[in-house]
C-alpha atoms as a PDB file:
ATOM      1  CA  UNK A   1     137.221 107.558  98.382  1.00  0.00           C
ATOM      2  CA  UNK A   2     133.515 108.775  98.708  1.00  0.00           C
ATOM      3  CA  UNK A   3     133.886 112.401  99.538  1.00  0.00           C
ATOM      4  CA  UNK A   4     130.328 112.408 101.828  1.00  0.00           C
ATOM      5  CA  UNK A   5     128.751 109.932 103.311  1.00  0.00           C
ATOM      6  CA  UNK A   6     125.252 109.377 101.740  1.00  0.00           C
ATOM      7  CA  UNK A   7     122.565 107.069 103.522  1.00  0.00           C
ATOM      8  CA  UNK A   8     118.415 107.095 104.085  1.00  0.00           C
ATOM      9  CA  UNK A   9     115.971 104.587 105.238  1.00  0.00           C
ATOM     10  CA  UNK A  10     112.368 105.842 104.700  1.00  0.00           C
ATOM     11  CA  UNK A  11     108.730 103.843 105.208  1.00  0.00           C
ATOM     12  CA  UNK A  12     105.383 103.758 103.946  1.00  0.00           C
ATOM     13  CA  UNK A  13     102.826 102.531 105.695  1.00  0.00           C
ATOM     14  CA  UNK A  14      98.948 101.940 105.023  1.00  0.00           C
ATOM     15  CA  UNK A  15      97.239 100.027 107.742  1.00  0.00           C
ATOM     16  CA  UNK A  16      94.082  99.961 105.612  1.00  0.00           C
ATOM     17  CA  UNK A  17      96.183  98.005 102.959  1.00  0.00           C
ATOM     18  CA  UNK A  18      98.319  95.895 104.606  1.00  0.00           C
ATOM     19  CA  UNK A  19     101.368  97.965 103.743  1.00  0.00           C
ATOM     20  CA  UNK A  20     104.253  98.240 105.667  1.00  0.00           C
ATOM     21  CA  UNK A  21     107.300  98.920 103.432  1.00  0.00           C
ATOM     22  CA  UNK A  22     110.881 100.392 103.724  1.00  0.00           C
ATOM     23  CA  UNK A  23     113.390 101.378 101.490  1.00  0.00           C
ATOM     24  CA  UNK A  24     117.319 101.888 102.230  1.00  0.00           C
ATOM     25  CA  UNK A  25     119.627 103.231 100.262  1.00  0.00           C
ATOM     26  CA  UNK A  26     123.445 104.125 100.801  1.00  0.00           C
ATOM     27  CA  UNK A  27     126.589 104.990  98.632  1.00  0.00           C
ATOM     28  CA  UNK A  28     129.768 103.383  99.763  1.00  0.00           C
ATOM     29  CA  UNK A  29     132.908 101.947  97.795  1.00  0.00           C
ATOM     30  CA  UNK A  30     133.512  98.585  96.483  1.00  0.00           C
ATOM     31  CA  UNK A  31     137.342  97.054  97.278  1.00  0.00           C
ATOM     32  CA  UNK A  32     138.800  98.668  93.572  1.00  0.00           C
ATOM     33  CA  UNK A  33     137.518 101.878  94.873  1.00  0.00           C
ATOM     34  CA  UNK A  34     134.645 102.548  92.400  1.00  0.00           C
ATOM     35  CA  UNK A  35     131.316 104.485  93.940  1.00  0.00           C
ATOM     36  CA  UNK A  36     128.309 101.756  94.729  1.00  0.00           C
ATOM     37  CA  UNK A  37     124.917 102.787  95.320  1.00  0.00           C
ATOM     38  CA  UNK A  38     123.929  99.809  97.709  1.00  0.00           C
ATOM     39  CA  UNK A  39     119.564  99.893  97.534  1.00  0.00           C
ATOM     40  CA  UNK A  40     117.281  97.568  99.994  1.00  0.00           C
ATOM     41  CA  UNK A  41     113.760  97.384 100.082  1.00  0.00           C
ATOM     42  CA  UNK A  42     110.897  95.376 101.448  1.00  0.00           C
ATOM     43  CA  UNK A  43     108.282  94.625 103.957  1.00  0.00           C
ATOM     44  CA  UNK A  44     109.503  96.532 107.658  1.00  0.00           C
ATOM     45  CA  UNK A  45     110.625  93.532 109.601  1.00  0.00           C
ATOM     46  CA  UNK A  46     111.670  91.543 107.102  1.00  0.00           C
ATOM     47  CA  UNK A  47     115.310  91.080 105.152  1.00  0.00           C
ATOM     48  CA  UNK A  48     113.749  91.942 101.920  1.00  0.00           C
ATOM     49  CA  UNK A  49     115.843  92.587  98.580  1.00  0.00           C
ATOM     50  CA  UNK A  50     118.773  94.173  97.476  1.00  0.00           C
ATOM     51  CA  UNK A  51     120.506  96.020  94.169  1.00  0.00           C
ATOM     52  CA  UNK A  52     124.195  97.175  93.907  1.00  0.00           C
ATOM     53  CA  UNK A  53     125.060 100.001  90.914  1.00  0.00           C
ATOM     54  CA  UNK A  54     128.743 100.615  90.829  1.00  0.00           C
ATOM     55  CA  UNK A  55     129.790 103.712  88.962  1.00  0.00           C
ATOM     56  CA  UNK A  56     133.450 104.801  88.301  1.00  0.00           C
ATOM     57  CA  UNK A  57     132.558 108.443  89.605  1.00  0.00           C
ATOM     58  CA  UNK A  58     130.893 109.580  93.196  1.00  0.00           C
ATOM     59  CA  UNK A  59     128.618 112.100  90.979  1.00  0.00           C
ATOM     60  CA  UNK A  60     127.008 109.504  89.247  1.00  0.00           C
ATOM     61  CA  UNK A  61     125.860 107.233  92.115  1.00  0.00           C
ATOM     62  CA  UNK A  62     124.706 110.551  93.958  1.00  0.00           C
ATOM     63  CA  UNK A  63     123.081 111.427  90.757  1.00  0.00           C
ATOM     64  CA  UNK A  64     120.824 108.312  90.820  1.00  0.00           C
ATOM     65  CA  UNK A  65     120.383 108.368  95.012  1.00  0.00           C
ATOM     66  CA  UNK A  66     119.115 111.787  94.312  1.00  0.00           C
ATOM     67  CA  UNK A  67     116.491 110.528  91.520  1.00  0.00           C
ATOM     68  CA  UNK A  68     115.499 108.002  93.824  1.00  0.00           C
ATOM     69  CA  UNK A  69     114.891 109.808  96.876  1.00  0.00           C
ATOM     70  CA  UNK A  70     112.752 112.054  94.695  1.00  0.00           C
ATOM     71  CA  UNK A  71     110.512 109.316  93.215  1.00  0.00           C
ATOM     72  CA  UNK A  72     110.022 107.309  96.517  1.00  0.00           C
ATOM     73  CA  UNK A  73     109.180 110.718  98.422  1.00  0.00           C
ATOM     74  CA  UNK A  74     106.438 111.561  95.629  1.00  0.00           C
ATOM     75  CA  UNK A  75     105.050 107.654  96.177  1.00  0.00           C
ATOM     76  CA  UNK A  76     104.840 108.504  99.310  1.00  0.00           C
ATOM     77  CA  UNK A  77     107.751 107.301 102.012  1.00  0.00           C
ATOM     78  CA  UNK A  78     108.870 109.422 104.622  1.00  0.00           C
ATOM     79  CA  UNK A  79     111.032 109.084 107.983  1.00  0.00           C
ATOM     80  CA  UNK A  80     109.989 106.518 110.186  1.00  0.00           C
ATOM     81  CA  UNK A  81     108.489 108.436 113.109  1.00  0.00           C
ATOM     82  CA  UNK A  82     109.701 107.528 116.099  1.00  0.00           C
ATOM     83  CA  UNK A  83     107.529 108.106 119.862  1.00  0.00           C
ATOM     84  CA  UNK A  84     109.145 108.205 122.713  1.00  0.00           C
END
């Protein structure tokens, strides 16, 4: 049983280069009750791709959500913003 729930979508945008990008990630449990880091990414609007890891301990798929939230934050994706 995942102790925490762990989920994040964040965007990067450029208008100047066509980019409009998001990335998802979240850590759920697969049916035998391992951990699974569940990753999506792609062009905002669109379905995009998607990567499963499946880990037999929590710690290790928060390990690697935590590595990637640091790498996509230094490429530079943040929260959408939202107006309103």
């Amino acid at each position: 049983m995942i102790a925490q729930p762990y989920e994040l979508y964040i965007e990067r945008s450029d208008p100047a280069r066509n980019m409009a990008r998001y990335y998802a990630m979240q850590i759920g449990q697969t049916m035998f009750g391992e951990a699974c880091l569940t990753r999506r990414w792609g062009r905002i609007g669109k379905h995009g791709q998607e990567k499963q890891h499946v880990f037999e301990r929590e710690e290790e798929a928060v390990q690697l959500f935590l590595e990637l939230v640091k790498q996509k934050r230094s490429r530079g994706y943040r929260p959408p913003t939202t107006l309103g």
